[in-house]
Protein backbone atom coordinates (compact mmCIF):
# COMPACT_ATOMS: atom_id res chain seq x y z
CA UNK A 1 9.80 -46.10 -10.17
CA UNK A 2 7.21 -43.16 -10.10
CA UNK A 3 7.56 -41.42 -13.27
CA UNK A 4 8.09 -37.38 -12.57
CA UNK A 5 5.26 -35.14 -14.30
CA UNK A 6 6.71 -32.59 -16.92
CA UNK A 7 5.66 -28.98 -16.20
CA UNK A 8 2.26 -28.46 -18.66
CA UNK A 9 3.36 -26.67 -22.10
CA UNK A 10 1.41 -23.71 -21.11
CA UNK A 11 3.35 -23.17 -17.66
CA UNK A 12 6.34 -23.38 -19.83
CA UNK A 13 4.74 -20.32 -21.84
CA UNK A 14 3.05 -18.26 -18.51
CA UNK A 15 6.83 -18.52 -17.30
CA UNK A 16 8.70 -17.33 -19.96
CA UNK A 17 6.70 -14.36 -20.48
CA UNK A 18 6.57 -13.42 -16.90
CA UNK A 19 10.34 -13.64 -17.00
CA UNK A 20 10.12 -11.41 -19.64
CA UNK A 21 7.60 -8.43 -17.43
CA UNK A 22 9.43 -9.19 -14.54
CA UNK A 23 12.70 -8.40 -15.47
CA UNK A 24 11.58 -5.26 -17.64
CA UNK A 25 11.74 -6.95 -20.93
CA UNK A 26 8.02 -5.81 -21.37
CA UNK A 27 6.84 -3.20 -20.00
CA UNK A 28 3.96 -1.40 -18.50
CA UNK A 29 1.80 -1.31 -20.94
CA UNK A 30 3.39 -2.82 -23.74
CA UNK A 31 1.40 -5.52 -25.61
CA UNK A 32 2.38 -9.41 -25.78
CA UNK A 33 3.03 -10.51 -29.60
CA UNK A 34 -0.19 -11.89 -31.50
CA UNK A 35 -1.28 -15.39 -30.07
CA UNK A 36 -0.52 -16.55 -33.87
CA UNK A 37 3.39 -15.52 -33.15
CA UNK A 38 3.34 -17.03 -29.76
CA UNK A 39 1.90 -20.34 -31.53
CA UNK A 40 5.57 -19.98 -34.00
CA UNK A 41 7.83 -18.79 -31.54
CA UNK A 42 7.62 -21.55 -27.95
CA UNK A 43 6.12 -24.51 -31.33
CA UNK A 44 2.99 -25.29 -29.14
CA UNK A 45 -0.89 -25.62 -29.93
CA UNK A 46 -3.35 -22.39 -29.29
CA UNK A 47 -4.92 -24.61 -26.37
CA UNK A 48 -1.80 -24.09 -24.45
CA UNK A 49 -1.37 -20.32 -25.85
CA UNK A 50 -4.94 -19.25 -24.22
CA UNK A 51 -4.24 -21.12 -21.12
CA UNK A 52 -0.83 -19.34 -20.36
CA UNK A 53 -2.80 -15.91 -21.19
CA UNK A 54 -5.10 -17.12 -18.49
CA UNK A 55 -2.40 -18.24 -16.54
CA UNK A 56 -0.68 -14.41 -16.66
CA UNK A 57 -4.48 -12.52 -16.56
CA UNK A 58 -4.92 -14.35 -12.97
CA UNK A 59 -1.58 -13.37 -11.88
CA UNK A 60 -2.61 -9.45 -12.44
CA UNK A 61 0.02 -9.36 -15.15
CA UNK A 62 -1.93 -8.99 -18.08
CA UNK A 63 -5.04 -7.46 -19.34
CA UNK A 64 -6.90 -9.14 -22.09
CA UNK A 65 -8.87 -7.30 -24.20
CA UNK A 66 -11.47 -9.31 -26.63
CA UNK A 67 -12.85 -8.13 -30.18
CA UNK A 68 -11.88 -6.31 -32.60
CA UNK A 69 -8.81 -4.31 -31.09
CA UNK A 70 -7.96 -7.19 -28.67
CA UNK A 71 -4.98 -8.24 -27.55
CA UNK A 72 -3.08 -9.07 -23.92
CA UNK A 73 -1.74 -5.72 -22.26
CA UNK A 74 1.16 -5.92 -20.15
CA UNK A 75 0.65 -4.42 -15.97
CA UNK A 76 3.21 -4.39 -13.92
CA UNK A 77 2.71 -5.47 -9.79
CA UNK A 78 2.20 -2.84 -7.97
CA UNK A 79 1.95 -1.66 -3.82
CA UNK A 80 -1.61 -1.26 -4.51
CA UNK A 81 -2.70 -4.67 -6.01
CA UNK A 82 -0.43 -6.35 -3.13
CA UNK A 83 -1.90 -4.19 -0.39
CA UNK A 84 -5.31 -5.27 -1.98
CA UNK A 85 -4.27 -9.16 -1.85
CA UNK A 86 -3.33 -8.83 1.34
CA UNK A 87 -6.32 -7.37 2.72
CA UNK A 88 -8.45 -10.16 1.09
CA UNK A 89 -6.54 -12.73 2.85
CA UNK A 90 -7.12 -10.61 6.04
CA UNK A 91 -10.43 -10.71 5.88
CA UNK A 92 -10.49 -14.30 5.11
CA UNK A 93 -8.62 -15.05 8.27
CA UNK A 94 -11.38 -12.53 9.89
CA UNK A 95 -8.48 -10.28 10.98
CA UNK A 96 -9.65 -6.84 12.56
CA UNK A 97 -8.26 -3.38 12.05
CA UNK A 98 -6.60 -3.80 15.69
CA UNK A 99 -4.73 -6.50 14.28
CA UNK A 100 -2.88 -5.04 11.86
CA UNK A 101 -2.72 -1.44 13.49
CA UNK A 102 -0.71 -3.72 15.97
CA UNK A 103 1.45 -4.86 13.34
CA UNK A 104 2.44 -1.52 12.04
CA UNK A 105 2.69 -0.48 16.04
CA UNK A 106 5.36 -2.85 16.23
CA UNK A 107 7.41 -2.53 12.77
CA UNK A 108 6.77 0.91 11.56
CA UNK A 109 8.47 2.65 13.92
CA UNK A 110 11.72 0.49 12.44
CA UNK A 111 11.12 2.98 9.30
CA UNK A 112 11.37 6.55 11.28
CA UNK A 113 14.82 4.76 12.63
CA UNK A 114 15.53 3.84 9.07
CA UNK A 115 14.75 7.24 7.96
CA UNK A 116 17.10 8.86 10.42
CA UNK A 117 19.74 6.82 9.71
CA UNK A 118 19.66 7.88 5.84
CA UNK A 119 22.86 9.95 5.05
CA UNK A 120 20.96 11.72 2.29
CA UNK A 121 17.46 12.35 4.38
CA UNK A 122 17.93 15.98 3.75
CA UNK A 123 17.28 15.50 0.63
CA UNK A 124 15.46 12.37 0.51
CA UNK A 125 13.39 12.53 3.65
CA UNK A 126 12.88 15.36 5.52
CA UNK A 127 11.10 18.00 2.74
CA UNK A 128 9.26 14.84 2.00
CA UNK A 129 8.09 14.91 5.80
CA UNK A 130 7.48 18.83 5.95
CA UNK A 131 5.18 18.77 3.00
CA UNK A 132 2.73 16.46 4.49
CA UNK A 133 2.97 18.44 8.28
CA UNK A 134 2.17 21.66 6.40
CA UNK A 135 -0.56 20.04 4.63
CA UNK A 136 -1.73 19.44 8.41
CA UNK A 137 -1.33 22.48 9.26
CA UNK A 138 -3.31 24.36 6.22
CA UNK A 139 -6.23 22.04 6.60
CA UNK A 140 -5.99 21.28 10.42
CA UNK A 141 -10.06 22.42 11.03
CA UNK A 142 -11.23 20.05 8.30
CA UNK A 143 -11.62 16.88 10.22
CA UNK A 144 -11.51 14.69 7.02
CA UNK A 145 -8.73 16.30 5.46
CA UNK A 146 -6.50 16.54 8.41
CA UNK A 147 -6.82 12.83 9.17
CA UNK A 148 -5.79 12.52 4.71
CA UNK A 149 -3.03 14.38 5.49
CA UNK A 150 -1.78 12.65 8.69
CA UNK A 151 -2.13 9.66 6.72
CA UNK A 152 0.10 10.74 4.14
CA UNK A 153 2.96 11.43 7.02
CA UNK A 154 3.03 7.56 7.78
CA UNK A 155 3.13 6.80 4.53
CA UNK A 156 5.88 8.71 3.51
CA UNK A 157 7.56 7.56 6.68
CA UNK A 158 7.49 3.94 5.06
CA UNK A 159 7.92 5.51 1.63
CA UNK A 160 11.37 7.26 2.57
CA UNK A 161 12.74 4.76 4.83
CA UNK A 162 15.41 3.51 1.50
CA UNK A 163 14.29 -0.43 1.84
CA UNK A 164 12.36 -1.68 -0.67
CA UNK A 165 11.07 -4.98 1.03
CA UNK A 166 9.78 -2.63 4.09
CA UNK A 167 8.39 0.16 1.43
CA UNK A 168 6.23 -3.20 -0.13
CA UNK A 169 5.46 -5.25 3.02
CA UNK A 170 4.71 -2.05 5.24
CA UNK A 171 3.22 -0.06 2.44
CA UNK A 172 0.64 -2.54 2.25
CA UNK A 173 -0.05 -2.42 5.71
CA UNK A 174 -0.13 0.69 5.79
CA UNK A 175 -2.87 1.22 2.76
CA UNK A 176 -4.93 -1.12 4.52
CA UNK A 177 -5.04 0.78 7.55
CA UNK A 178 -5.54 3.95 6.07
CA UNK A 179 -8.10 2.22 4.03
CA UNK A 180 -9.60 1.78 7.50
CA UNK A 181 -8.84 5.02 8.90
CA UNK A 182 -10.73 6.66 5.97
CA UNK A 183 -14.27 4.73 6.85
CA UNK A 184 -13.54 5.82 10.59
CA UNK A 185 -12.79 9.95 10.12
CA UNK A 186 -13.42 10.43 5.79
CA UNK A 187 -16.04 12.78 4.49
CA UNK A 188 -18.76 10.22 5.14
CA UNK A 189 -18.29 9.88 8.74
CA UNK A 190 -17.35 13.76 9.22
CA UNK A 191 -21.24 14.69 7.05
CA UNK A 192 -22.78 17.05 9.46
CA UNK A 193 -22.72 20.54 10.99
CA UNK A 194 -20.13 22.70 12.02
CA UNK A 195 -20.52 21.71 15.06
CA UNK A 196 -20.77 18.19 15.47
CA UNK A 197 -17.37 18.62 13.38
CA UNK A 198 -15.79 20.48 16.19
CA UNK A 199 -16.98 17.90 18.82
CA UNK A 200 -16.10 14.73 16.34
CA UNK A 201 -13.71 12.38 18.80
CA UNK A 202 -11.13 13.19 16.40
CA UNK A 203 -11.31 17.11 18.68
CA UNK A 204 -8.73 19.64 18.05
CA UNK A 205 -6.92 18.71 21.28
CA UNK A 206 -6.31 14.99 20.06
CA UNK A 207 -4.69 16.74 16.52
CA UNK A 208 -2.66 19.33 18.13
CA UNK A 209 -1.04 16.41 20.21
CA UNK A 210 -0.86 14.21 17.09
CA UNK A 211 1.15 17.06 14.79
CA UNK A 212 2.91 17.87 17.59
CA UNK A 213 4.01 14.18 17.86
CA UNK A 214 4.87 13.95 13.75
CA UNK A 215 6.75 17.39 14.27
CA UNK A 216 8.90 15.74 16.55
CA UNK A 217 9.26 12.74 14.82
CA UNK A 218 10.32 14.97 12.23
CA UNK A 219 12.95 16.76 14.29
CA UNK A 220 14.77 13.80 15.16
CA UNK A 221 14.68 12.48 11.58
CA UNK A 222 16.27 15.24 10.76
CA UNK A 223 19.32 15.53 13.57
CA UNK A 224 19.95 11.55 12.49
CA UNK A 225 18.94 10.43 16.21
CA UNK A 226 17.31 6.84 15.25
CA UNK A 227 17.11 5.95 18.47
CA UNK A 228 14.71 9.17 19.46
CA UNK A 229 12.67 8.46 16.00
CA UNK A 230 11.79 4.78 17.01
CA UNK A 231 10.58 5.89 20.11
CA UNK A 232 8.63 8.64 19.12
CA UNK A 233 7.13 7.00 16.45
CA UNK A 234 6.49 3.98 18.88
CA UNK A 235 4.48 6.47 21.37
CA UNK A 236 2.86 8.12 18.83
CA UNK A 237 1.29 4.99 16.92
CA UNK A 238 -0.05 3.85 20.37
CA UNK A 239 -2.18 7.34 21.21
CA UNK A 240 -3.39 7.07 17.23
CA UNK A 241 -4.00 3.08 17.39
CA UNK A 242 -6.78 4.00 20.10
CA UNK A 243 -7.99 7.06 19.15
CA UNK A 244 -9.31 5.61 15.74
CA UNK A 245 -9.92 1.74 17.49
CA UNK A 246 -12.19 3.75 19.84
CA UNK A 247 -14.08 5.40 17.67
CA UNK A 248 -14.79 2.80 14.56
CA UNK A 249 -16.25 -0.67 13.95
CA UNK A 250 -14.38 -3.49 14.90
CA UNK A 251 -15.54 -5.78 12.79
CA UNK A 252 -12.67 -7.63 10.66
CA UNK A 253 -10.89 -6.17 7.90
CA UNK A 254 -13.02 -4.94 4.60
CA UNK A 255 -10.58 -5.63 1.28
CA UNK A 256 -13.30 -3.61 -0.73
CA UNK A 257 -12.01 -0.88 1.21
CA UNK A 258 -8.71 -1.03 -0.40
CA UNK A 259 -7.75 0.10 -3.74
CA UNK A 260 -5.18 -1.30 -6.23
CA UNK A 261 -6.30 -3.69 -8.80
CA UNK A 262 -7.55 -1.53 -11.45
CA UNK A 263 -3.52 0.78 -10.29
């Protein structure tokens, strides 16, 4: 009979002390006990010690600093270091901006239904909401900051929507496209006169009808019609999805876009 391979003493270690960050044990920023009281406490050699530190420092779970004041410091997962994963894999995969603008097309507008069906959104959703449409509104001639400020709708969208596997999975999408969004209409690509500002493709016309679109979006969040928000939201992520597809690169997906591993 094949004899079954025991797990390696210093997966043993990696997985106890992820246990431990996962499940809040250790916290963000807390630091791991000396490797000489790791060696005492699982009874195993510093070989297998250094390799579960390497092990957890892959993983994004720990920082290890060497010298003098060293030590492994604990970091929790965040949206940002997924959302920066994620895009790497993209862009393995050559996936394009389209592609995952398509994506959110189809599943974000699940979140404005989400949102509307939340018996506490009047709390927990609509000022949320507001704030980012008067943010529009105060900065609506400023091309770059507009388009910031749009962004930061959506994202609350996914933010407020109350499920935390959407608020992770669609988050990440979401940074990634905005990631996107940000090479298409940021300050770089809005350097120039007044003028070419005013006759950018992202014109005044195209962001009246886009916070027209979220202050609807908002209005039916806020009367708890789901149905209304998923369509809305649905129409609205179409006219966007082309508007910036139109007017950028379309090339595949660039992960050093994307923040999140130094979050």
């Amino acid at each position: 009979m094949r004899q079954l391979r025991q797990p390696r003493l210093a997966e043993i270690v990696a997985a106890r002390l992820r246990d431990d960050i996962l499940t809040g044990k250790l916290k963000e920023g807390d630091s791991l006990p000396r490797q000489e009281d790791l060696f005492t406490e699982f009874r195993v050699s510093p070989p297998a010690v250094r390799e579960a530190m390497r092990i957890l420092e892959t993983e994004g779970l720990i920082e290890v600093r060497r010298g003098n004041v060293g030590g492994a410091v604990v970091h929790l997962p965040t949206a940002g270091r997924t959302a920066q994963m994620i895009s790497m894999v993209l862009q393995t995969r050559g996936a394009t901006p389209g592609d995952v603008s398509g994506a959110l097309s189809q599943i974000e507008p699940v979140c404005a239904r989400l949102c509307a069906g939340r018996e506490d959104r009047e709390t927990e959703v609509v000022p949320h909401l507001r704030a980012a449409i008067e943010a529009q509104h105060a900065e609506f001639d400023d091309v770059a900051r507009y388009n910031a400020n749009a962004r930061a709708f959506h994202e609350t969208l996914v933010e407020r929507c109350g499920s935390e596997t959407m608020i992770l999975v669609i988050g990440a999408l979401e940074t990634i496209w905005s990631a996107h969004e940000g090479a298409v209409w940021g300050p770089r690509a809005a350097e120039g006169s007044a003028d070419e500002h005013a006759d950018s493709p992202l014109a005044q016309q195209t962001r009246r009808a886009a916070l027209r679109d979220h202050e609807k979006l908002l209005a039916a969040i806020e009367s708890g019609d789901a149905e209304r928000a998923y369509k809305l939201a649905s129409v609205h992520l179409a006219a966007t999805r082309h508007s910036t597809l139109s007017s950028g690169d379309a090339g595949t997906i660039n992960a050093s876009l994307v923040g999140g591993i130094s979050d």
